[in-house]
N, C-alpha and C. Protein backbone atom coordinates (compact mmCIF):
# COMPACT_ATOMS: atom_id res chain seq x y z
N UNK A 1 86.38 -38.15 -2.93
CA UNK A 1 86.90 -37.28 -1.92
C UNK A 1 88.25 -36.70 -2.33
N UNK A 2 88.96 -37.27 -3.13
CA UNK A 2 90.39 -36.98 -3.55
C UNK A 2 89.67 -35.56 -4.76
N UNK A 3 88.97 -35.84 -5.54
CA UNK A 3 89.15 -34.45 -6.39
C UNK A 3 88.43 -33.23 -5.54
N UNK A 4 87.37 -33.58 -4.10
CA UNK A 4 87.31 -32.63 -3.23
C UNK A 4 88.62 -31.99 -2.64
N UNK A 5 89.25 -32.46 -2.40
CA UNK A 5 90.58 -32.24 -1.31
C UNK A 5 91.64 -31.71 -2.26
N UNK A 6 91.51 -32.18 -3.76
CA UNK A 6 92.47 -31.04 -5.20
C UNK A 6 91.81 -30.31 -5.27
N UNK A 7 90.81 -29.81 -5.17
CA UNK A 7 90.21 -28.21 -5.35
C UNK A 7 90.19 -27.66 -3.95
N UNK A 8 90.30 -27.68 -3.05
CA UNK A 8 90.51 -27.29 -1.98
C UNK A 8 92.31 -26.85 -1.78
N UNK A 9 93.19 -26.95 -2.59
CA UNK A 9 94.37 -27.37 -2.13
C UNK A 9 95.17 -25.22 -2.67
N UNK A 10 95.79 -25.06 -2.14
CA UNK A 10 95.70 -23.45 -2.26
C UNK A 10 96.59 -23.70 -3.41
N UNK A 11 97.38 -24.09 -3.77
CA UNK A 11 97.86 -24.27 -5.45
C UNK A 11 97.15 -24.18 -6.60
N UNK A 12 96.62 -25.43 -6.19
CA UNK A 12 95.16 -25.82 -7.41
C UNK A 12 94.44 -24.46 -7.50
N UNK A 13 93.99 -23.80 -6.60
CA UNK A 13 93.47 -22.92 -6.56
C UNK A 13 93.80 -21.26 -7.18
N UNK A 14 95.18 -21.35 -6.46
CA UNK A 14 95.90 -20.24 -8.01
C UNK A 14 95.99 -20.41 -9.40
N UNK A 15 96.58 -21.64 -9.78
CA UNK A 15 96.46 -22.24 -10.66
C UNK A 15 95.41 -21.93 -11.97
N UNK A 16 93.92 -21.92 -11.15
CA UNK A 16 92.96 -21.82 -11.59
C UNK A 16 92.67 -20.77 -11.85
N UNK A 17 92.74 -19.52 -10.66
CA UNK A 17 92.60 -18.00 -11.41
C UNK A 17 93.90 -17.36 -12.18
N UNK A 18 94.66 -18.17 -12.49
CA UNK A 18 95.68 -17.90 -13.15
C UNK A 18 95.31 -18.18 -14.87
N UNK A 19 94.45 -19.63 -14.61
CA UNK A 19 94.20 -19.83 -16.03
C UNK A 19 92.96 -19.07 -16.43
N UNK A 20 92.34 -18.65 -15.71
CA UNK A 20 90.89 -18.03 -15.97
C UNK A 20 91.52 -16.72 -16.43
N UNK A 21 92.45 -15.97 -15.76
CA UNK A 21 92.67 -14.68 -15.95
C UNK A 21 93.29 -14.71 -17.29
N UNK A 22 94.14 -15.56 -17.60
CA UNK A 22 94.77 -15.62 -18.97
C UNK A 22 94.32 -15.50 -19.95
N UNK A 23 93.08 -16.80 -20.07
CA UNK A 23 91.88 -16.96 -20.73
C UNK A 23 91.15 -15.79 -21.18
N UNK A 24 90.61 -14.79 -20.17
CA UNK A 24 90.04 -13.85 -20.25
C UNK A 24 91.01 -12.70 -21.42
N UNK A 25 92.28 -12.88 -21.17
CA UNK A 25 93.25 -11.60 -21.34
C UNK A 25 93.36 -12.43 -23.23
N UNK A 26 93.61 -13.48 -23.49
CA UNK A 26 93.45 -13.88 -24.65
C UNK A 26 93.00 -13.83 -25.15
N UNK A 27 91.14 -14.15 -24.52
CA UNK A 27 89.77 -13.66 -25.60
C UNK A 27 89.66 -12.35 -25.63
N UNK A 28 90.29 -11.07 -25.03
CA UNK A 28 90.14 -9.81 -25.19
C UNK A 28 90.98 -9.26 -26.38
N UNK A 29 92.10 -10.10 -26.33
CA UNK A 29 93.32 -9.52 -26.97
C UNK A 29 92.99 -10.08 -28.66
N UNK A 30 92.25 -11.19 -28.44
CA UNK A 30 91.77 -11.64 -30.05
C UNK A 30 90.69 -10.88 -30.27
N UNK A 31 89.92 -10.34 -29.89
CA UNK A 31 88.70 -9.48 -29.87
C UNK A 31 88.92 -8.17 -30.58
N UNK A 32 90.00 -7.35 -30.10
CA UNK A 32 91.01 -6.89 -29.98
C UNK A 32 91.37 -6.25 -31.28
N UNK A 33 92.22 -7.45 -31.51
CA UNK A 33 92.24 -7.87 -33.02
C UNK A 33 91.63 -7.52 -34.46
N UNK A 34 90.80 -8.65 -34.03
CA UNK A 34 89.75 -8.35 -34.81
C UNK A 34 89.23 -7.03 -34.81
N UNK A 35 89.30 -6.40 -34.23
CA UNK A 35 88.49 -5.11 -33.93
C UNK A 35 89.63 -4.01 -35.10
N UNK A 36 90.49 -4.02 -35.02
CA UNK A 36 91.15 -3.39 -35.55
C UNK A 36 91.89 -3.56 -36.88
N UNK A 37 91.65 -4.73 -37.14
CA UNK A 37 91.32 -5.14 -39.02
C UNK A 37 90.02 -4.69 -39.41
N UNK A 38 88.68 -5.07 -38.87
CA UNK A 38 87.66 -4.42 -39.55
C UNK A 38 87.44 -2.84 -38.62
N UNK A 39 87.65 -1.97 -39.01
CA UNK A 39 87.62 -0.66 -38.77
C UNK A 39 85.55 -0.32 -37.98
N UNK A 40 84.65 -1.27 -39.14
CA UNK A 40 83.52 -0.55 -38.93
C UNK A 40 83.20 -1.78 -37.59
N UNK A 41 83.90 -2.19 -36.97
CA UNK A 41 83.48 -3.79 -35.55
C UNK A 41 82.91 -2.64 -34.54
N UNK A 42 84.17 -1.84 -34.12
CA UNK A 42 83.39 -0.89 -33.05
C UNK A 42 82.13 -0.13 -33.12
N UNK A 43 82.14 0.51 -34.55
CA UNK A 43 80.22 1.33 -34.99
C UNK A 43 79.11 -0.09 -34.73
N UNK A 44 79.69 -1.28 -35.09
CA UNK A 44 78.83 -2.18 -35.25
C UNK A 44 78.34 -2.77 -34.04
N UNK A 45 79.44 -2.62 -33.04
CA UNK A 45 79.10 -3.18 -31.72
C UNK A 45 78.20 -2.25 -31.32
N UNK A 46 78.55 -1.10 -31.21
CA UNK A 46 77.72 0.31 -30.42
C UNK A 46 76.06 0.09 -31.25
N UNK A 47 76.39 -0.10 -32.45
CA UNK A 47 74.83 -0.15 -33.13
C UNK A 47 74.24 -1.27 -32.29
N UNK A 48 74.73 -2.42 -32.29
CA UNK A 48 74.16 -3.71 -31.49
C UNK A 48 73.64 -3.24 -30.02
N UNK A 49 74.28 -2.62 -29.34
CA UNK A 49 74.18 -1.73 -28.08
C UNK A 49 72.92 -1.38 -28.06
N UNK A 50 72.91 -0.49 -29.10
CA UNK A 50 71.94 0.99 -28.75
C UNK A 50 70.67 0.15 -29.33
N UNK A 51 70.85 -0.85 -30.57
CA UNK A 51 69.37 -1.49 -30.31
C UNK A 51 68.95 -2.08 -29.53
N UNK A 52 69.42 -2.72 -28.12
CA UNK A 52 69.46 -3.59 -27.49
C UNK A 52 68.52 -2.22 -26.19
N UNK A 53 69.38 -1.40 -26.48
CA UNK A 53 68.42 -0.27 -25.37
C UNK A 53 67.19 0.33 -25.79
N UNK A 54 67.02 0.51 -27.15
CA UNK A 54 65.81 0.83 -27.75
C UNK A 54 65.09 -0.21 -27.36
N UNK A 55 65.41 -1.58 -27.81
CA UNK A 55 63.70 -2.15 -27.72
C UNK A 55 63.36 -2.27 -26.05
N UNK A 56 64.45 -2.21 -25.06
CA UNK A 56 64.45 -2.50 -23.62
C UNK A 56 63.61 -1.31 -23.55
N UNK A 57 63.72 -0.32 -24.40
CA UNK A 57 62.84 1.37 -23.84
C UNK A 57 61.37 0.50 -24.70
N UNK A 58 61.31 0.12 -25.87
CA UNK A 58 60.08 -0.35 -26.48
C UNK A 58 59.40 -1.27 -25.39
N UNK A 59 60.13 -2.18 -24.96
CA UNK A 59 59.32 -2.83 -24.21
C UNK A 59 59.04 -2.12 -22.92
N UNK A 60 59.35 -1.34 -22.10
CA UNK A 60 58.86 -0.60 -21.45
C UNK A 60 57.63 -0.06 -21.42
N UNK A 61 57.91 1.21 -22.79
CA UNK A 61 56.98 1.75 -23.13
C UNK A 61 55.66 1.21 -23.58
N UNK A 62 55.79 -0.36 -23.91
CA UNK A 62 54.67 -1.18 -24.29
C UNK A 62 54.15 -1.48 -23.17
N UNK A 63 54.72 -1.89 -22.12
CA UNK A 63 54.24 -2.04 -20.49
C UNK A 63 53.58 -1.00 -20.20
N UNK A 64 53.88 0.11 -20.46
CA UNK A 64 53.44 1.04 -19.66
C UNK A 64 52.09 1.98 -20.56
N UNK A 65 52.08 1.47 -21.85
CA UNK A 65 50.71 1.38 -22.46
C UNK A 65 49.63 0.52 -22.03
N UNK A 66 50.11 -0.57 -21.63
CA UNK A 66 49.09 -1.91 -21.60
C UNK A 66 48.39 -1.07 -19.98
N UNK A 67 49.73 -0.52 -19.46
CA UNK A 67 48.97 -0.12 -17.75
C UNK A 67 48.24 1.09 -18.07
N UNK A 68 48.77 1.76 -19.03
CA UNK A 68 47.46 2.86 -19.49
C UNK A 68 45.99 2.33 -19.53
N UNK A 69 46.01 1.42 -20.79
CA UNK A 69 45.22 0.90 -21.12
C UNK A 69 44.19 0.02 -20.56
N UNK A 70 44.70 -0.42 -19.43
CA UNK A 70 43.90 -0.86 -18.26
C UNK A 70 43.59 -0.34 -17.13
N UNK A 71 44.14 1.15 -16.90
CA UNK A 71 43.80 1.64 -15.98
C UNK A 71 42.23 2.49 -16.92
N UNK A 72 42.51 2.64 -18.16
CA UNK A 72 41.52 3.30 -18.38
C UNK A 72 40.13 2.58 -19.20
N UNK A 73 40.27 1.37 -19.02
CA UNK A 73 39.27 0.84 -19.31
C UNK A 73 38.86 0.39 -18.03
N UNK A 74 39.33 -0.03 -17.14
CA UNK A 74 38.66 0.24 -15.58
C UNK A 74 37.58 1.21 -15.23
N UNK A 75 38.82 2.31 -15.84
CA UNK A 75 37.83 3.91 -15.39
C UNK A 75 36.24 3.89 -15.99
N UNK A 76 36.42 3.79 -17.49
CA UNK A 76 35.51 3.57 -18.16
C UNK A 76 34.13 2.81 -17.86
N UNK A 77 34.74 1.28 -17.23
CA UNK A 77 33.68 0.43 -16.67
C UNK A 77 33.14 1.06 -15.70
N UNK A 78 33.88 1.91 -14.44
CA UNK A 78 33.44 1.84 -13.21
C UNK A 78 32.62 3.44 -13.55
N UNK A 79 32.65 3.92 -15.04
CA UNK A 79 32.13 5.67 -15.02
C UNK A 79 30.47 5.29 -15.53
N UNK A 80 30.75 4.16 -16.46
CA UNK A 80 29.43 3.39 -16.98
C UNK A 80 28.10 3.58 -16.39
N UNK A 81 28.78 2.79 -14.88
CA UNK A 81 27.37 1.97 -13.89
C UNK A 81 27.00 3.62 -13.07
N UNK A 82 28.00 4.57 -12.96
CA UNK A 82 28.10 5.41 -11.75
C UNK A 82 26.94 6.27 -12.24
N UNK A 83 26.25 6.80 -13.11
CA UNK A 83 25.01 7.69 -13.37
C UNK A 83 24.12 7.05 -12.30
N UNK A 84 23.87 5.84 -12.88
CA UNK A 84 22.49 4.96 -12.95
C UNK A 84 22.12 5.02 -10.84
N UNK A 85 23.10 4.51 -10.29
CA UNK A 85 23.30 5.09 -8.76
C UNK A 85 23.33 6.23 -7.84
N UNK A 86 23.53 7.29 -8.55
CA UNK A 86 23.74 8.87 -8.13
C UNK A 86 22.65 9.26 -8.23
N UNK A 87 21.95 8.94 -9.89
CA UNK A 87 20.51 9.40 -10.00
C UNK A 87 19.55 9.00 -8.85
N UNK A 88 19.53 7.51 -8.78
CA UNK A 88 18.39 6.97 -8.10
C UNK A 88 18.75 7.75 -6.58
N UNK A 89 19.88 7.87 -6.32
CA UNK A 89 19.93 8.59 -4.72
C UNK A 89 19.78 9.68 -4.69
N UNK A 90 19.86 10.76 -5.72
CA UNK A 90 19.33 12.20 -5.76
C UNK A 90 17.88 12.10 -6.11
N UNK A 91 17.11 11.61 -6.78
CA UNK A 91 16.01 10.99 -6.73
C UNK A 91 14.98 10.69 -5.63
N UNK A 92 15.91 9.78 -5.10
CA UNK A 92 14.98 9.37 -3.57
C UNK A 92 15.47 10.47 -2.45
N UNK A 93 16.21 11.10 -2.83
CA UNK A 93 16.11 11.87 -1.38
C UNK A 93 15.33 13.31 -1.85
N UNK A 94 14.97 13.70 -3.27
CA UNK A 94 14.22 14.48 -3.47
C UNK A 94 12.95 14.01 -2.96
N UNK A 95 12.32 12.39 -3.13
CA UNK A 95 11.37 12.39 -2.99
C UNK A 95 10.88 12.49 -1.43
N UNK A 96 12.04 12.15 -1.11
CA UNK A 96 11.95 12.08 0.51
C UNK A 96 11.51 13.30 0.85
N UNK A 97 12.08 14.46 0.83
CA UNK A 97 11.97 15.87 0.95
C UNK A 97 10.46 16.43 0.70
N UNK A 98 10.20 15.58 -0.05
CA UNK A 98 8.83 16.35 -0.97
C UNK A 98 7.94 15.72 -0.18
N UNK A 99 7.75 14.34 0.63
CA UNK A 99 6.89 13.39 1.14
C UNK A 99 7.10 14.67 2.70
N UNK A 100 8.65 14.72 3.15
CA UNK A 100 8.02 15.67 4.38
C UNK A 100 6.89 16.87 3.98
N UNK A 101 7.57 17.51 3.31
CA UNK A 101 6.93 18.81 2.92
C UNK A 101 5.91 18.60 3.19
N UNK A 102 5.27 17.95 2.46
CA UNK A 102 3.79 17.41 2.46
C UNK A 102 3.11 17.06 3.53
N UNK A 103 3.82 16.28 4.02
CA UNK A 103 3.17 16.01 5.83
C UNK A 103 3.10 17.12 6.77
N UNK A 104 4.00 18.08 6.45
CA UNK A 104 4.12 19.15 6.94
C UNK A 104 2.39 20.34 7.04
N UNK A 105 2.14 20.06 5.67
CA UNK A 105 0.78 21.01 5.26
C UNK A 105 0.85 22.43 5.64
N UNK A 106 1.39 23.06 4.64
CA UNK A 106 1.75 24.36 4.79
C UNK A 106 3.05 24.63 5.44
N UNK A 107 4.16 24.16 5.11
CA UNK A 107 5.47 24.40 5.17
C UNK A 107 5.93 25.81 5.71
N UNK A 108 5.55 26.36 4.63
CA UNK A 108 6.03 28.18 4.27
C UNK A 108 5.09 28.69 4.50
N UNK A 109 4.15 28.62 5.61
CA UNK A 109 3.45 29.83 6.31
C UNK A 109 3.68 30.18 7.34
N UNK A 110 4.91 29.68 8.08
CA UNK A 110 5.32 30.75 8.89
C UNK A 110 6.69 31.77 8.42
N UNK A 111 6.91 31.13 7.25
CA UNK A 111 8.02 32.11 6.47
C UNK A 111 7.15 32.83 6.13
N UNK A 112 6.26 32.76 5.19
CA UNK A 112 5.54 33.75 4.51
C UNK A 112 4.86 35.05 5.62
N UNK A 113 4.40 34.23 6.72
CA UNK A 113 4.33 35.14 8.25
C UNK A 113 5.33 36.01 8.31
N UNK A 114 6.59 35.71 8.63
CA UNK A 114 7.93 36.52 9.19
C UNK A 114 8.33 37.36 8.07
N UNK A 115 8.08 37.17 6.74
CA UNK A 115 8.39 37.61 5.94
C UNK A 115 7.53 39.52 5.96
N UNK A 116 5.86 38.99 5.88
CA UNK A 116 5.25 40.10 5.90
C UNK A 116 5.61 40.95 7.09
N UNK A 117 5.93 40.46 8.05
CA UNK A 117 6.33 41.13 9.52
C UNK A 117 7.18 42.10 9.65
N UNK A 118 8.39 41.41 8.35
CA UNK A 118 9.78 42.54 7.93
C UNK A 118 8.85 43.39 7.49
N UNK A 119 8.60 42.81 6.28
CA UNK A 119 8.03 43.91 5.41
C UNK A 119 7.45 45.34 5.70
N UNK A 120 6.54 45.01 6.80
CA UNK A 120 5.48 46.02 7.49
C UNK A 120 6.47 46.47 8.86
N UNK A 121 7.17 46.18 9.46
CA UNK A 121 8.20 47.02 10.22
C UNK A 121 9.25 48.11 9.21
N UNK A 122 10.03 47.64 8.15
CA UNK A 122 10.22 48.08 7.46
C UNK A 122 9.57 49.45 6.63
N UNK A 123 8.11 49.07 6.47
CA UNK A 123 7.57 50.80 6.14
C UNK A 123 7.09 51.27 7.05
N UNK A 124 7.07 50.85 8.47
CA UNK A 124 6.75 51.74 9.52
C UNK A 124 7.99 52.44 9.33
N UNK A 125 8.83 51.99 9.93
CA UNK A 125 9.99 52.83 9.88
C UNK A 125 10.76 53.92 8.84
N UNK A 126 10.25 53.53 7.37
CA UNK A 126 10.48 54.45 6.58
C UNK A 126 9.24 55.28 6.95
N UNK A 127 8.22 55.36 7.32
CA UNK A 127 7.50 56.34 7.60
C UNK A 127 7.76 57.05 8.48
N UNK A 128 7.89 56.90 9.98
CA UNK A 128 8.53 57.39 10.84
C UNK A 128 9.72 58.23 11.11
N UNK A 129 10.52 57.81 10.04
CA UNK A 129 12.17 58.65 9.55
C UNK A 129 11.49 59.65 8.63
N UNK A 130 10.27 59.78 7.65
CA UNK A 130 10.25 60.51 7.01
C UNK A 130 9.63 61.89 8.04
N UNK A 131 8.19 61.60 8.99
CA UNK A 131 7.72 62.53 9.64
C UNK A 131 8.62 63.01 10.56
N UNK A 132 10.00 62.26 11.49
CA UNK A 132 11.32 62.79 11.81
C UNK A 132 11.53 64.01 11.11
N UNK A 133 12.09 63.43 9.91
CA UNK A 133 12.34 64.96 9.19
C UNK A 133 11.88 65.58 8.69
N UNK A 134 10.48 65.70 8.68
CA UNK A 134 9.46 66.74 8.21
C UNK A 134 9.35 67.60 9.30
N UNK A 135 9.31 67.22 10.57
CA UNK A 135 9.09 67.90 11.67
C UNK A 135 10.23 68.44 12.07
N UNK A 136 11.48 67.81 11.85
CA UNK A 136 12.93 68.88 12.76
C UNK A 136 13.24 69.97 11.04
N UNK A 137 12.79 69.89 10.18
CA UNK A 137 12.98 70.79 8.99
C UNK A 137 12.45 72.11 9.32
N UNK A 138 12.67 73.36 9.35
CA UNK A 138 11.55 74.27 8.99
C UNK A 138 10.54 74.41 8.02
N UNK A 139 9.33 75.00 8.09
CA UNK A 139 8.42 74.84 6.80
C UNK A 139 9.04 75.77 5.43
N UNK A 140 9.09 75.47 4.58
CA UNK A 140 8.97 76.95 3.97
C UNK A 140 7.99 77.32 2.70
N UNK A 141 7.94 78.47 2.86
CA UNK A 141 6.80 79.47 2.58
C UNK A 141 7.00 80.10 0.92
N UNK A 142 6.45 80.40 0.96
CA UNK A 142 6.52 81.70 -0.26
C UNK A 142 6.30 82.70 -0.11
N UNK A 143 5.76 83.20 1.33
CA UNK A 143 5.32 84.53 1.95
C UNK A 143 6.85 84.85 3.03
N UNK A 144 7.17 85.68 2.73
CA UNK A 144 8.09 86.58 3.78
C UNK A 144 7.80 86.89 4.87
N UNK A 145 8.40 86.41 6.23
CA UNK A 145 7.93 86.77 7.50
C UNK A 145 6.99 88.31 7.95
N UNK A 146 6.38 88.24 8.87
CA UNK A 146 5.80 89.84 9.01
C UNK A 146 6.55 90.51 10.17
N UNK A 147 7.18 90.44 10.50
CA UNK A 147 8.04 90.99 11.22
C UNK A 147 9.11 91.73 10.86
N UNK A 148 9.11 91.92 9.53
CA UNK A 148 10.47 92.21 9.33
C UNK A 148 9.78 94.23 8.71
């Protein structure tokens, strides 16, 4: 309890960031130092740096291959099976279609009905527009009126 109650004590306690701060200001100032006898310390630190960010980008970029790489072998698996399912359901609903038809017995004879129905209204009426204007036309002749 006594070395609880010395670290608790507001002395002890300056004391301590007093020596820490010193500490700190010493290992900078030898650092420091050194730095400025060997001329190439600073290129060398920055080199240490910048590899330290390259491989952090390498390993990234390796992450983010592997998630390529599994997103697209997913794709792959799940593009595999997907024919074999689409077919059989375009398949059966053709056949489905074809089984009504059939029950139906003669499907398209009342199209083929409505169809001829146009058809034959259709040249009535071009007939009808034509004797229209045959009849509001005057005739003409090759003979010259006799009246004149």
């Amino acid at each position: 309890m006594d070395a609880l109650a010395l670290l608790t004590d507001p002395l002890v306690i300056v004391l301590l960031a007093i020596g820490v701060f010193a500490g700190r200001v010493f290992y900078l100032a030898r650092k420091l130092k050194s730095a400025a006898r060997d001329l190439t310390f600073a290129d060398l630190r920055a080199l240490e740096e910048a590899k330290r960010a390259l491989n952090a980008h390498k390993e990234s970029l390796g992450a983010a291959k592997r998630t390529l790489a599994g997103n697209l072998g997913s794709s792959r698996d799940t593009l595999r099976h997907y024919k074999r399912p689409y077919l059989s359901s375009v398949e059966g609903r053709r056949k489905n279609i074809e089984v009504a038809m059939r029950e139906l017995d003669m499907y398209d004879k009342p199209l083929a009905e409505a169809r001829e129905q146009q058809k034959e209204a259709f040249r009535r009426g071009i007939k009808d527009a034509r004797k229209a204007v045959r009849e509001a036309l005057p005739r003409k002749t090759h003979r010259a009126p006799k009246t004149i």
